[in-house]
Structure formats: structure tokens, C-alpha cells
N, C-alpha and C. Protein backbone atom coordinates (compact mmCIF):
# COMPACT_ATOMS: atom_id res chain seq x y z
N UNK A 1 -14.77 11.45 17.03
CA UNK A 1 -14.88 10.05 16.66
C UNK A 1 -13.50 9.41 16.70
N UNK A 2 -13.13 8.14 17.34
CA UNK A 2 -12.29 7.60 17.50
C UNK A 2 -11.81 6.89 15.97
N UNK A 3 -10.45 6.87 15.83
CA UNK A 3 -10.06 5.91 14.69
C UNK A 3 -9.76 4.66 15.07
N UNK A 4 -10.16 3.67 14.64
CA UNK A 4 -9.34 2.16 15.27
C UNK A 4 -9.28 1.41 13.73
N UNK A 5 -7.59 1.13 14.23
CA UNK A 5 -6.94 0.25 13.29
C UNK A 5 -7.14 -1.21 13.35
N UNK A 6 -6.97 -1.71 12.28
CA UNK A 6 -7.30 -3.08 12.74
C UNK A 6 -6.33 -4.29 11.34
N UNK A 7 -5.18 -4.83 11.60
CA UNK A 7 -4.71 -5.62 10.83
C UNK A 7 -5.65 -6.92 10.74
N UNK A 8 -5.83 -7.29 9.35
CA UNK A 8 -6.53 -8.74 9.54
C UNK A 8 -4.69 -10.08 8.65
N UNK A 9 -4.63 -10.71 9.55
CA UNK A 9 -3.87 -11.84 8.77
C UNK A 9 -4.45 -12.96 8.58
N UNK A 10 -5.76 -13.30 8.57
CA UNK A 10 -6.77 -13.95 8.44
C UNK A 10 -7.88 -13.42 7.63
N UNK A 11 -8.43 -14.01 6.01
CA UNK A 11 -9.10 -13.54 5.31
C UNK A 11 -10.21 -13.91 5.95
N UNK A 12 -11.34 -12.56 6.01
CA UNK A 12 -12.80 -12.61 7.00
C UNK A 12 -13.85 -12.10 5.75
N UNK A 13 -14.39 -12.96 5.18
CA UNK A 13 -15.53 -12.57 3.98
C UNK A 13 -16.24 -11.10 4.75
N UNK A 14 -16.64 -11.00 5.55
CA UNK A 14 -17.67 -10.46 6.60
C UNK A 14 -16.83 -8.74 6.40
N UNK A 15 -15.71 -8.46 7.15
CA UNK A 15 -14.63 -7.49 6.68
C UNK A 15 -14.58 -7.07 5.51
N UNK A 16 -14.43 -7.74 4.69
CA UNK A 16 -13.77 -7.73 3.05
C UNK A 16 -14.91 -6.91 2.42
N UNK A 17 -16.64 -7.55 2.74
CA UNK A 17 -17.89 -6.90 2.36
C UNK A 17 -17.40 -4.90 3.06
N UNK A 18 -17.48 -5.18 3.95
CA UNK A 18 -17.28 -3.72 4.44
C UNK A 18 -16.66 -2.81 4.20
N UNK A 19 -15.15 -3.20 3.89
CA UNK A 19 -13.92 -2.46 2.74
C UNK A 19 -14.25 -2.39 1.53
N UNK A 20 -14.41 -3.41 0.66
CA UNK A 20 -14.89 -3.75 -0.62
C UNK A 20 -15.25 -1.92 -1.35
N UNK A 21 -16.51 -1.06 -0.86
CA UNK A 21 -17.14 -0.35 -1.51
C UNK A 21 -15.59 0.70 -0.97
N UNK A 22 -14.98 0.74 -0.51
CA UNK A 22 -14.39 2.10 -0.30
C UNK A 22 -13.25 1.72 -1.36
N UNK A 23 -12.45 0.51 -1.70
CA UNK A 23 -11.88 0.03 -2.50
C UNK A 23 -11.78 0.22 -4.02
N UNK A 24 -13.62 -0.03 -4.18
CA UNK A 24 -14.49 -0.22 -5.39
C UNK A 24 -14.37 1.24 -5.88
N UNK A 25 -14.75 2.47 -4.99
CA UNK A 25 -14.91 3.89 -5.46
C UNK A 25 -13.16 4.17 -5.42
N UNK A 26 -11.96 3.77 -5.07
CA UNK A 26 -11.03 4.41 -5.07
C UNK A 26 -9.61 4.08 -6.43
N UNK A 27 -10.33 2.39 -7.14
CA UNK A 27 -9.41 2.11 -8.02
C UNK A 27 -10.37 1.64 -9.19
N UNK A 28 -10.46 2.10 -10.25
CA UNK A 28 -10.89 1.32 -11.09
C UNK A 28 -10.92 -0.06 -11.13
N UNK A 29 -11.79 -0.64 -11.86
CA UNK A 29 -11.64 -2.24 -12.21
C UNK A 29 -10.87 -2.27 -13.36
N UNK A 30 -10.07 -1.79 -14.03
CA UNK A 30 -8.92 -2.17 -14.93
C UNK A 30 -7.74 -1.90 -14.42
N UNK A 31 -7.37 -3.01 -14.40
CA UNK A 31 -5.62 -2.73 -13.80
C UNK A 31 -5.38 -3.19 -12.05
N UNK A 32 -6.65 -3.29 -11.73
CA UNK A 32 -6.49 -3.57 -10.14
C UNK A 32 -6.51 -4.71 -10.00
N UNK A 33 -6.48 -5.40 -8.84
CA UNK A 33 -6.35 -6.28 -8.47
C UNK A 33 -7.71 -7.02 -8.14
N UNK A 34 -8.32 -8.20 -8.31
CA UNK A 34 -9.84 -8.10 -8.16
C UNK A 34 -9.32 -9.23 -6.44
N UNK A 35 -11.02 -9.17 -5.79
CA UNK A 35 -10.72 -9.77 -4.92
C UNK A 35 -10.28 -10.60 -4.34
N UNK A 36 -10.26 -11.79 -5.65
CA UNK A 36 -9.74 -13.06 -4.89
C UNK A 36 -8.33 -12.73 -4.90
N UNK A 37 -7.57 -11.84 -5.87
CA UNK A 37 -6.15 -11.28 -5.36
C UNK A 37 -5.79 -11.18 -4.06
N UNK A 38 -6.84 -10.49 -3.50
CA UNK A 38 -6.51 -9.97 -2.26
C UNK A 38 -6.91 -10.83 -1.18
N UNK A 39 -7.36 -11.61 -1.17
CA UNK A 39 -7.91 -12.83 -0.68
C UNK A 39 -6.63 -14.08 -0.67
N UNK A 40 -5.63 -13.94 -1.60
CA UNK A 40 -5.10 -14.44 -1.98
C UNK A 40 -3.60 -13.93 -1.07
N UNK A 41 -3.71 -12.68 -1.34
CA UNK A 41 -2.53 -11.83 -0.30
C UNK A 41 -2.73 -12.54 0.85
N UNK A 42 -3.63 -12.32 1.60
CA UNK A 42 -4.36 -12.49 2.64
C UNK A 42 -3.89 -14.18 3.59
N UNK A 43 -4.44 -14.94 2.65
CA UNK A 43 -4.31 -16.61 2.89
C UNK A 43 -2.93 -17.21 2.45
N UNK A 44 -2.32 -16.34 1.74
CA UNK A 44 -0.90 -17.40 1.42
C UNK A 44 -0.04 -16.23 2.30
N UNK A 45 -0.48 -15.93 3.20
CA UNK A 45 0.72 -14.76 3.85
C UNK A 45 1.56 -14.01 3.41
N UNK A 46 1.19 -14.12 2.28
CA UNK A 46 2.03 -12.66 1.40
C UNK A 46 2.16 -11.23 1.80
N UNK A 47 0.94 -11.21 2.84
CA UNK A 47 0.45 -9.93 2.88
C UNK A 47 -0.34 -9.42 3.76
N UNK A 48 -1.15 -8.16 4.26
CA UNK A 48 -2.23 -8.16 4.64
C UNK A 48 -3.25 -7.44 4.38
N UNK A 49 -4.48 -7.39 4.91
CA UNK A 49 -5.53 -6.41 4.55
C UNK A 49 -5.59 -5.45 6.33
N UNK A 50 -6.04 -3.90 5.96
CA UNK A 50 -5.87 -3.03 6.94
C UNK A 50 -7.32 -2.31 6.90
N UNK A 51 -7.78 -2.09 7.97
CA UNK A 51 -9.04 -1.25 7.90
C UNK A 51 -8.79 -0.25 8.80
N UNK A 52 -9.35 0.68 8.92
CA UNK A 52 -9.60 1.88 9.40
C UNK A 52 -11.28 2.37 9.98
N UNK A 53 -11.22 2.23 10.93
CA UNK A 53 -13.01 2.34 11.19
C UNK A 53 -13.52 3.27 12.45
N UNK A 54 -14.30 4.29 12.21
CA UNK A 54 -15.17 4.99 13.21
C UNK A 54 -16.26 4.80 13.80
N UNK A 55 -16.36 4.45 14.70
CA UNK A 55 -17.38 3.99 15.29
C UNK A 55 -17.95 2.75 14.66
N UNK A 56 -17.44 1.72 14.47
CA UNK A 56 -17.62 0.37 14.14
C UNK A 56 -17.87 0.56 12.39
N UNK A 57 -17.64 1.78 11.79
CA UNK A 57 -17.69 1.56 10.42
C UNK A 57 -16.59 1.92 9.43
N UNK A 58 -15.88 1.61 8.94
CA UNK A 58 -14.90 1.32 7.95
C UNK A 58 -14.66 2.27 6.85
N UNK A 59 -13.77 3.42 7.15
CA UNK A 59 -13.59 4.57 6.93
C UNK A 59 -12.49 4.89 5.75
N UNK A 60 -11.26 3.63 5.59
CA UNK A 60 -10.38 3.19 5.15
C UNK A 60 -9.60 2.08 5.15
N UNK A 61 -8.80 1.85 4.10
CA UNK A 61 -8.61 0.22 4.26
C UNK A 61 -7.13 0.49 3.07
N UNK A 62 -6.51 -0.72 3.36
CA UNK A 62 -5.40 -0.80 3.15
C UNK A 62 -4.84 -2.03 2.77
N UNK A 63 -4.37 -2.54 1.92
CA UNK A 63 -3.65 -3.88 1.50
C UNK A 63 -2.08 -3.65 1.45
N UNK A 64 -1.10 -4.29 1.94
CA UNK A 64 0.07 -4.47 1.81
C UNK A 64 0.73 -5.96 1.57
N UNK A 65 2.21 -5.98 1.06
CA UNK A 65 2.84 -6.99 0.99
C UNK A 65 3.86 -7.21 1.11
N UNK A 66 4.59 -7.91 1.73
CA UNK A 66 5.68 -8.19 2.39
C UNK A 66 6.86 -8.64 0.72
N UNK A 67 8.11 -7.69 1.11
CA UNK A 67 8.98 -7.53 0.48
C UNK A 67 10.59 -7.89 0.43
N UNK A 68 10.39 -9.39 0.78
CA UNK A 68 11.34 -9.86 2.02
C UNK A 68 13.13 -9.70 1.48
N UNK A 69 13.32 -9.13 0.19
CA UNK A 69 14.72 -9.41 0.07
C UNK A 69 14.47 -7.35 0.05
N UNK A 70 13.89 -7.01 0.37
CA UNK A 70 13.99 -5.51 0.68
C UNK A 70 13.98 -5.25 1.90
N UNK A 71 13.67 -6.03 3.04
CA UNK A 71 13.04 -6.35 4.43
C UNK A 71 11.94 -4.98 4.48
N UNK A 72 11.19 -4.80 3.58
CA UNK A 72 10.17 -3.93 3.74
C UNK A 72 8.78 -4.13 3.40
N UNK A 73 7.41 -3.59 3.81
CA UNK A 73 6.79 -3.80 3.59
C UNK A 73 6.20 -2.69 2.02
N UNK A 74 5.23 -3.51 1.46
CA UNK A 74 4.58 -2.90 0.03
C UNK A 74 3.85 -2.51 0.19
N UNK A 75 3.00 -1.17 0.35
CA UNK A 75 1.66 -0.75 0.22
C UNK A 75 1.14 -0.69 -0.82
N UNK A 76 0.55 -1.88 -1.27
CA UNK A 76 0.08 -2.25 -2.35
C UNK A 76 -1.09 -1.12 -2.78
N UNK A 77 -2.27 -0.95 -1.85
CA UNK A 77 -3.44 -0.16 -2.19
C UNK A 77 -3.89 0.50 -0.46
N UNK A 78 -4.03 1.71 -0.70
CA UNK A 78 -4.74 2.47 0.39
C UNK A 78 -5.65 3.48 0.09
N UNK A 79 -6.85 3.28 0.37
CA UNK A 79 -7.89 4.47 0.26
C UNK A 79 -9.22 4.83 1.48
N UNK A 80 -9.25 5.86 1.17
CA UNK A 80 -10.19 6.36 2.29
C UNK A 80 -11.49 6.78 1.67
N UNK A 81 -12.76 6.25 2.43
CA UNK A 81 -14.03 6.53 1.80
C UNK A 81 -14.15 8.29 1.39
N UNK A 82 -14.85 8.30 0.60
CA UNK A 82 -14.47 9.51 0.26
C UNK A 82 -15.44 10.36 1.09
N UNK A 83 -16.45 10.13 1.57
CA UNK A 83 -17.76 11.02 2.30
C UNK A 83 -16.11 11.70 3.55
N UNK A 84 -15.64 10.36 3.88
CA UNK A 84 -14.08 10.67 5.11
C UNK A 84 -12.72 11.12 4.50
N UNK A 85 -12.61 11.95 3.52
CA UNK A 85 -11.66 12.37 2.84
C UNK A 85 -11.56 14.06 3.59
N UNK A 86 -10.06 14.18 3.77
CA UNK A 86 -9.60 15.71 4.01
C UNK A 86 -9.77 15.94 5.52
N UNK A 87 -9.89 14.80 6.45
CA UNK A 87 -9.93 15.01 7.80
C UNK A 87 -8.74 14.61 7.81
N UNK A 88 -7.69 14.10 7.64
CA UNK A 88 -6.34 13.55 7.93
C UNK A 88 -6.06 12.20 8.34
N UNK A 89 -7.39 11.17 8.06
CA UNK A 89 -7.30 9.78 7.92
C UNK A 89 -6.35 9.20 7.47
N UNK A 90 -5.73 9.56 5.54
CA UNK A 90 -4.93 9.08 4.79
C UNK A 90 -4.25 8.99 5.54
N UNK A 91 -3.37 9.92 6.61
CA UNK A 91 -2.07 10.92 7.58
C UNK A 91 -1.96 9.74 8.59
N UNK A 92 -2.95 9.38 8.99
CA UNK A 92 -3.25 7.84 10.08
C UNK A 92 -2.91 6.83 9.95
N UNK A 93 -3.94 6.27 8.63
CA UNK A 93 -3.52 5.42 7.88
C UNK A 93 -2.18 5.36 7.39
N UNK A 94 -1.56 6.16 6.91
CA UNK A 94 0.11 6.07 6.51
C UNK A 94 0.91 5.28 7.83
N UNK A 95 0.32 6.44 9.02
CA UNK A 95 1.04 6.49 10.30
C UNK A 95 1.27 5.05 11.07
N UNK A 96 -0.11 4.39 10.64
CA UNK A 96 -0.37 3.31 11.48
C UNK A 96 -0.03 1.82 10.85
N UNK A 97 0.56 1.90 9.51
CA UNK A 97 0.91 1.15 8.08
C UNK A 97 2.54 0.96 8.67
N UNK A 98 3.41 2.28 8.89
CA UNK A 98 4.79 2.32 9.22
C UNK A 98 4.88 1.61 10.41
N UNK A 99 3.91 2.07 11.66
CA UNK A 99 3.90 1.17 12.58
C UNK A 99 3.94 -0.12 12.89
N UNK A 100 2.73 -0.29 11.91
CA UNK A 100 2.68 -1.97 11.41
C UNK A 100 3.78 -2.59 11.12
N UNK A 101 4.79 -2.05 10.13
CA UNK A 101 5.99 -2.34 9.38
C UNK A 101 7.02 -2.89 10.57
N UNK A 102 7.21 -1.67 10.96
CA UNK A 102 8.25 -1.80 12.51
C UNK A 102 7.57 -3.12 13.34
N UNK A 103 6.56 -3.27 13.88
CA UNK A 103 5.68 -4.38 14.33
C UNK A 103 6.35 -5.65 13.96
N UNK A 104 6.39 -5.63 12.53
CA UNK A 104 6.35 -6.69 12.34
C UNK A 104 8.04 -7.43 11.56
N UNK A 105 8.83 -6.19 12.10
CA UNK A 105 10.12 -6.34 11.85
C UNK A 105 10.57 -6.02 10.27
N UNK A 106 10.04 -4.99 9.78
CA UNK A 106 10.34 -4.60 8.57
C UNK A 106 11.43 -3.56 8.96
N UNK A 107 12.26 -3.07 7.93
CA UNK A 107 12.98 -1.93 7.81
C UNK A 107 12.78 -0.64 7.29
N UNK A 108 11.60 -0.99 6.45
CA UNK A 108 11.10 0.11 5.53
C UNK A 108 9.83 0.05 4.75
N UNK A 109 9.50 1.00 4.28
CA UNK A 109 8.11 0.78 3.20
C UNK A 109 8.25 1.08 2.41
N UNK A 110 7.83 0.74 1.21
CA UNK A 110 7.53 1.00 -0.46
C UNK A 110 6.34 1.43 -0.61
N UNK A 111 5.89 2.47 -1.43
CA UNK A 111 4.99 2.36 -2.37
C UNK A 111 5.30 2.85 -3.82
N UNK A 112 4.29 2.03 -5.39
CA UNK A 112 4.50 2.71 -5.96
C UNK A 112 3.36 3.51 -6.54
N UNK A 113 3.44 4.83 -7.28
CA UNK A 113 2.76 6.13 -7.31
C UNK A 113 2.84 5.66 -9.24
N UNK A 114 1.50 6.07 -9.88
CA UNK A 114 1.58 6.66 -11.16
C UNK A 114 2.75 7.77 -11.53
N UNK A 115 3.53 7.26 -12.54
CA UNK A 115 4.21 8.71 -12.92
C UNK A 115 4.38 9.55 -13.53
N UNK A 116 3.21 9.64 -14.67
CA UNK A 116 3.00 10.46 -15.51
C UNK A 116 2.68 11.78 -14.96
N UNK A 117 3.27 12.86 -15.17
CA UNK A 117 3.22 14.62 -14.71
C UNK A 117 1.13 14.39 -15.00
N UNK A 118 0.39 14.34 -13.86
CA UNK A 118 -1.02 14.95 -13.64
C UNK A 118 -1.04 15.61 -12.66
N UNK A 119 -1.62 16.44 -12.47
CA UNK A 119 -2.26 17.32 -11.41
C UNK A 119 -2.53 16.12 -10.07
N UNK A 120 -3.09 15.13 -10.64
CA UNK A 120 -3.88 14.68 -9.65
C UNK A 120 -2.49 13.12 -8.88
N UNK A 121 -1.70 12.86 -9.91
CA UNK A 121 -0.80 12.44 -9.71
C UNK A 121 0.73 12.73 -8.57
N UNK A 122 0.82 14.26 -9.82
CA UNK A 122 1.72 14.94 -8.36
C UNK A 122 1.00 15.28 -6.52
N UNK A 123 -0.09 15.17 -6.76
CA UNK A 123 -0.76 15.66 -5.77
C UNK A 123 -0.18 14.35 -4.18
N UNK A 124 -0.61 13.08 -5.10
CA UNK A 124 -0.81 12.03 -4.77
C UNK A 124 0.95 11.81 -3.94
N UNK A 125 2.15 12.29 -4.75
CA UNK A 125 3.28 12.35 -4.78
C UNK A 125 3.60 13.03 -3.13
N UNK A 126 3.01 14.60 -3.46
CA UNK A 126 3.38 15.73 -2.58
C UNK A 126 2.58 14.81 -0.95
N UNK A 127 1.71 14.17 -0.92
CA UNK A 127 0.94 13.80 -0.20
C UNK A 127 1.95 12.81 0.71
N UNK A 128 2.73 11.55 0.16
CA UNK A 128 3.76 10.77 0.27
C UNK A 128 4.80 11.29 0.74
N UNK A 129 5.41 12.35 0.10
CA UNK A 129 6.65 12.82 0.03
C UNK A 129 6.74 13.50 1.31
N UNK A 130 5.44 14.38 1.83
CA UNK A 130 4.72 15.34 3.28
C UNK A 130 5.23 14.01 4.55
N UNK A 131 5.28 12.54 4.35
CA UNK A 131 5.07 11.59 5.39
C UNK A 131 6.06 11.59 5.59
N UNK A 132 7.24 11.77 4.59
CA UNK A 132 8.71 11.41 4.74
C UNK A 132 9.25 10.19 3.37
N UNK A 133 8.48 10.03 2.71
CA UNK A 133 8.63 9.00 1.63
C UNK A 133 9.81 9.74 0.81
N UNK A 134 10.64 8.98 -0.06
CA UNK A 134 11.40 9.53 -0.79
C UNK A 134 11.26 8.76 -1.99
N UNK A 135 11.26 10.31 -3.08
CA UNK A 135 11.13 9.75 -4.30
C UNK A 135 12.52 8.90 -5.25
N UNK A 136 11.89 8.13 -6.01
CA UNK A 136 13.29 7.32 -6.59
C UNK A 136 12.62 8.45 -8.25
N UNK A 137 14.08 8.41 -9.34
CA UNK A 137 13.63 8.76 -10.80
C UNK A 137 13.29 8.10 -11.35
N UNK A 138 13.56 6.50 -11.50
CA UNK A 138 13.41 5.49 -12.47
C UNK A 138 12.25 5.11 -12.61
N UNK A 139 11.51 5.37 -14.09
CA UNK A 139 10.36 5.29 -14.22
C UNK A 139 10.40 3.80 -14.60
N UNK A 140 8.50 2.82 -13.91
CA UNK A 140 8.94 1.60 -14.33
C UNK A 140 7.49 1.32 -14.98
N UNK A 141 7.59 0.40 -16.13
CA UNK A 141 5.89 0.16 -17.46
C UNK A 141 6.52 -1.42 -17.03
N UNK A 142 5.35 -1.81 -16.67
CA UNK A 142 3.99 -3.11 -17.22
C UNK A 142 3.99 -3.35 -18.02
N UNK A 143 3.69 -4.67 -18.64
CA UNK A 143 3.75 -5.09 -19.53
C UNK A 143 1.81 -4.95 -19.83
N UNK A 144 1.53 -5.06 -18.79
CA UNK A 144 -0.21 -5.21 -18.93
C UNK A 144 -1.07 -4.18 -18.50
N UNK A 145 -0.57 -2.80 -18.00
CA UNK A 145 -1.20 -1.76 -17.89
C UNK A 145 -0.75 -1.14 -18.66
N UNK A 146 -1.15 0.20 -18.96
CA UNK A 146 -0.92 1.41 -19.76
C UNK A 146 0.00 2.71 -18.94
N UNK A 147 -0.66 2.45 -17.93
CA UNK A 147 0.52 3.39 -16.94
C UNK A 147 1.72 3.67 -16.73
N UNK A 148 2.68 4.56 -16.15
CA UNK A 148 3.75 3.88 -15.75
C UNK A 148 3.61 4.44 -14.42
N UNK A 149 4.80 3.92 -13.35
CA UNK A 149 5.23 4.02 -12.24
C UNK A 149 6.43 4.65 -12.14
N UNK A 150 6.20 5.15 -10.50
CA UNK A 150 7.44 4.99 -10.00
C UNK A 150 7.54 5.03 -8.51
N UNK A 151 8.86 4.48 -7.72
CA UNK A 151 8.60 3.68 -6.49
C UNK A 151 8.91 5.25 -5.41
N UNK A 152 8.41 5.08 -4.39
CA UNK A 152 8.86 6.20 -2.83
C UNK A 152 9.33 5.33 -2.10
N UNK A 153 9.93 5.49 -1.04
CA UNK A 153 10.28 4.73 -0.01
C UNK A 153 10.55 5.54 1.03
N UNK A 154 10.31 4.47 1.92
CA UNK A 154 10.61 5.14 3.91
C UNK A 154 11.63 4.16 4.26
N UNK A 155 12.67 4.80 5.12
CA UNK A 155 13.30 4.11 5.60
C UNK A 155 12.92 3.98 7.04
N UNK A 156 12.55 3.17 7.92
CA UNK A 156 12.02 2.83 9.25
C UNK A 156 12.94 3.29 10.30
N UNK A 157 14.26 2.87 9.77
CA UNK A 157 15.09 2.84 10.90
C UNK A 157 15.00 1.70 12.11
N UNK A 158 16.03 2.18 13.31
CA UNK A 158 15.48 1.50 13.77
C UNK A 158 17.00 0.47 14.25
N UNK A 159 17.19 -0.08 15.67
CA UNK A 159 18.41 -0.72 15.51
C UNK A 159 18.93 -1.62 14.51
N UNK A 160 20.12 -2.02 13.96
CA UNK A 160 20.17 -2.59 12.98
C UNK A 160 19.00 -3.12 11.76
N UNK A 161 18.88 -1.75 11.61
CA UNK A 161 17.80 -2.05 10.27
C UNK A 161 18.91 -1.93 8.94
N UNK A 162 18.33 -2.28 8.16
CA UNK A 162 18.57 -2.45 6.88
C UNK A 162 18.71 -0.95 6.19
N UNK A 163 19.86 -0.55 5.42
CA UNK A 163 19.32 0.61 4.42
C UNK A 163 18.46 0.24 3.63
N UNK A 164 17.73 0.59 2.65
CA UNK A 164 17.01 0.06 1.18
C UNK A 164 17.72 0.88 -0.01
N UNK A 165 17.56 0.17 -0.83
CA UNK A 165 18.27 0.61 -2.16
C UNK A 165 17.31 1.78 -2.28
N UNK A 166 18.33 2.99 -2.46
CA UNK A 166 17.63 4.18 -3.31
C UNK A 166 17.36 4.19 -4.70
N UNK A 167 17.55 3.12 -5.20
CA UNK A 167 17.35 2.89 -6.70
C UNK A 167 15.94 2.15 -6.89
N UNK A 168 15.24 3.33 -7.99
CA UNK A 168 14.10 2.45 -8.61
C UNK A 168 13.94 1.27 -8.72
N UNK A 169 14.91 0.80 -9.94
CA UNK A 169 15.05 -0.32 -10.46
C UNK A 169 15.07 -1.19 -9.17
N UNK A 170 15.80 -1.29 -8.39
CA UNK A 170 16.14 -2.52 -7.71
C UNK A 170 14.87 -2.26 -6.94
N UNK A 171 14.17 -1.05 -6.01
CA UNK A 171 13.04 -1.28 -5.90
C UNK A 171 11.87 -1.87 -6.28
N UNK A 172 11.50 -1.90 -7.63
CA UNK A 172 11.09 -2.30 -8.27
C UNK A 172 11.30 -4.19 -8.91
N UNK A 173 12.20 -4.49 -9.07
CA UNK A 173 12.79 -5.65 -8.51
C UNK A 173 11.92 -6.28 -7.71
N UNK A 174 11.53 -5.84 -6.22
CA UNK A 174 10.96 -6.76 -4.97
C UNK A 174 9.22 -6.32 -5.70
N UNK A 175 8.85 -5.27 -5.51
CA UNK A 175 7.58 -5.29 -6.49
C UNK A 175 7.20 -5.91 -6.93
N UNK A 176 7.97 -6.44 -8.14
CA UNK A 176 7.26 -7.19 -9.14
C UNK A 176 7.77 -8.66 -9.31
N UNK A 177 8.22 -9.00 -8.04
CA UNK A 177 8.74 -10.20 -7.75
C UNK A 177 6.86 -10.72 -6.68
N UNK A 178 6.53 -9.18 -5.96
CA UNK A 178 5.73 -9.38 -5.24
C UNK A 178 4.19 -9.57 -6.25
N UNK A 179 4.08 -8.79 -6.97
CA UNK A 179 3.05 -8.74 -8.02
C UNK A 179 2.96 -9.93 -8.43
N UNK A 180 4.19 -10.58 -9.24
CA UNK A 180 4.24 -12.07 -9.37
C UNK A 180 3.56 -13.43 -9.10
N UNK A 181 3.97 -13.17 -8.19
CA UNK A 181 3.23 -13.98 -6.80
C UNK A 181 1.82 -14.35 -6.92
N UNK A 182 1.33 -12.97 -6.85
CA UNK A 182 -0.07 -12.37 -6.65
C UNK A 182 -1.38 -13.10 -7.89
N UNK A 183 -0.14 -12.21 -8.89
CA UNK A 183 -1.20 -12.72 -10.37
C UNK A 183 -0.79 -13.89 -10.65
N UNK A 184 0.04 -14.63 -10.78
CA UNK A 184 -0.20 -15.81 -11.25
C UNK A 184 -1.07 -16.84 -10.12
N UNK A 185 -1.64 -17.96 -10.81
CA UNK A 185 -2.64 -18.93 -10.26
C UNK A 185 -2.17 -19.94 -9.66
């Protein structure tokens, strides 16, 4: 079965239905982002939405956001239906996210990871870290979740690209400058 990627920079109700359930099973509804967020990424160009689909059906999906005083992009949320879990989709999806990045003249990618020591946490870590992501120490708390974080990063490379700060904090910085954005109305 073929994988085909597909960036949308145009919010498509029609799409959104199709991602939606792989979304729905991969983040809780506390703490996430609800749709018109992402709808919101979507239409004020903050950002984009990413799908992943086999044979015309939608296998994985992906939201990111542009991180412009980091010149990198944010992988805000990525998940893979789970029936399509452990074939090496996530491995794609990562692959085809960095691509995107470079595409579109980024220097690098962010994501940030839960950081509390879980099983299912480090897992999530080792998974990142396998792509080439590098971990930062600086743990960072919300004021409105319970969680905490902490940021990975890729550096793209690339002719005159940008280094990115190896520091949490300042990582974190473009984050929640980007989050910002997002949640308020």
C-alpha cells in the first residue's frame, strides 16, 4: 500500500472529518486543542494540517506551526490511527514533516514531549530521539495543564541555515509565543 502525503494550507471541513477520529483516539479532550484551534492554525496561516493516507484513506495526520523567530517549524500534534500503528508510518510521517520544513524554508523542527519519567513517555522520547531529535533538560509547566514538558529539536541544516538555540527555555519561548496565538480569540 502506497503512503501519500498531503499538506493542506487551506482549511477543508471534508479532510478535517477524515483526520478528526485518528486525532480524537490519540489526544484526550483535556488539554488539547479542540477543532476550531486547528481550524484556526489552518486559516490565519499560522500553521498547517498534514495527512497521511493509504489508498485514499487517512492513516495519519499531523498539525504544525510555524516558529518564525526560531526559523523552525512546531509539530504541534502527530498521530497515527492505531488499527496503522508499528508499520513505520510515525518514521514517514516524521520524514515527510522535516521535508516539509526544508520546503518551506525552515531551519529546523521543534517538538514538545511530556516530561514526567513514564514508560510510555520515555518511549515517546526514544522514538524522537531514533529520528535525530535532540533532547533539551529544561523542564517547562503551563499554567493550564497539569503536565509538564520538555522541547527536542532537529536541526535541518542546510545552506545558510540558522543554528537553533539548544536551550529549553528559549525554545520554549517560540512555543508559547506560538500557543498564544492559537488560544487566545
Amino acid at each position: 500500500m502506497a503512503l501519500q502525503f498531503t499538506t493542506l494550507e487551506d482549511w477543508d471541513p471534508d479532510v478535517w472529518r477524515a483526520v478528526e477520529p485518528i486525532f480524537d483516539e490519540a489526544f484526550p479532550p483535556s488539554g488539547r486543542k479542540t477543532s476550531r484551534m486547528i481550524r484556526k492554525i489552518v486559516d490565519t496561516d499560522a500553521g498547517w494540517l498534514h495527512i497521511g493516507a493509504e489508498d485514499g484513506e487517512a492513516v495519519a495526520m499531523a498539525v504544525t506551526g510555524k516558529l518564525p523567530d526560531l526559523r523552525s517549524l512546531l509539530i504541534d500534534y502527530v498521530a497515527v490511527r492505531s488499527a496503522a500503528r508499528s508499520r513505520g508510518i510515525g518514521r514517514r510521517m516524521a520524514g515527510f514533516l522535516a521535508e516539509e520544513a526544508r520546503r518551506l524554508g525552515f531551519d529546523g523542527l521543534v517538538i514538545e514531549i511530556e516530561a514526567e519519567a513514564t514508560p510510555l513517555n520515555e518511549s515517546r522520547e526514544r522514538f524522537w530521539t531514533s529520528l535525530g531529535f535532540r533532547r533539551t533538560e529544561y523542564v517547562h509547566r503551563y499554567r493550564w495543564v497539569p503536565e509538564t514538558y520538555r522541547a527536542l529539536y532537529m536541526e535541518l541544516g542546510g545552506e545558510g541555515a540558522a543554528a537553533l538555540p539548544h536551550d529549553g527555555e528559549a525554545l520554549f519561548r517560540g512555543i508559547t509565543g506560538f500557543h498564544g496565538k492559537i488560544w487566545r480569540d
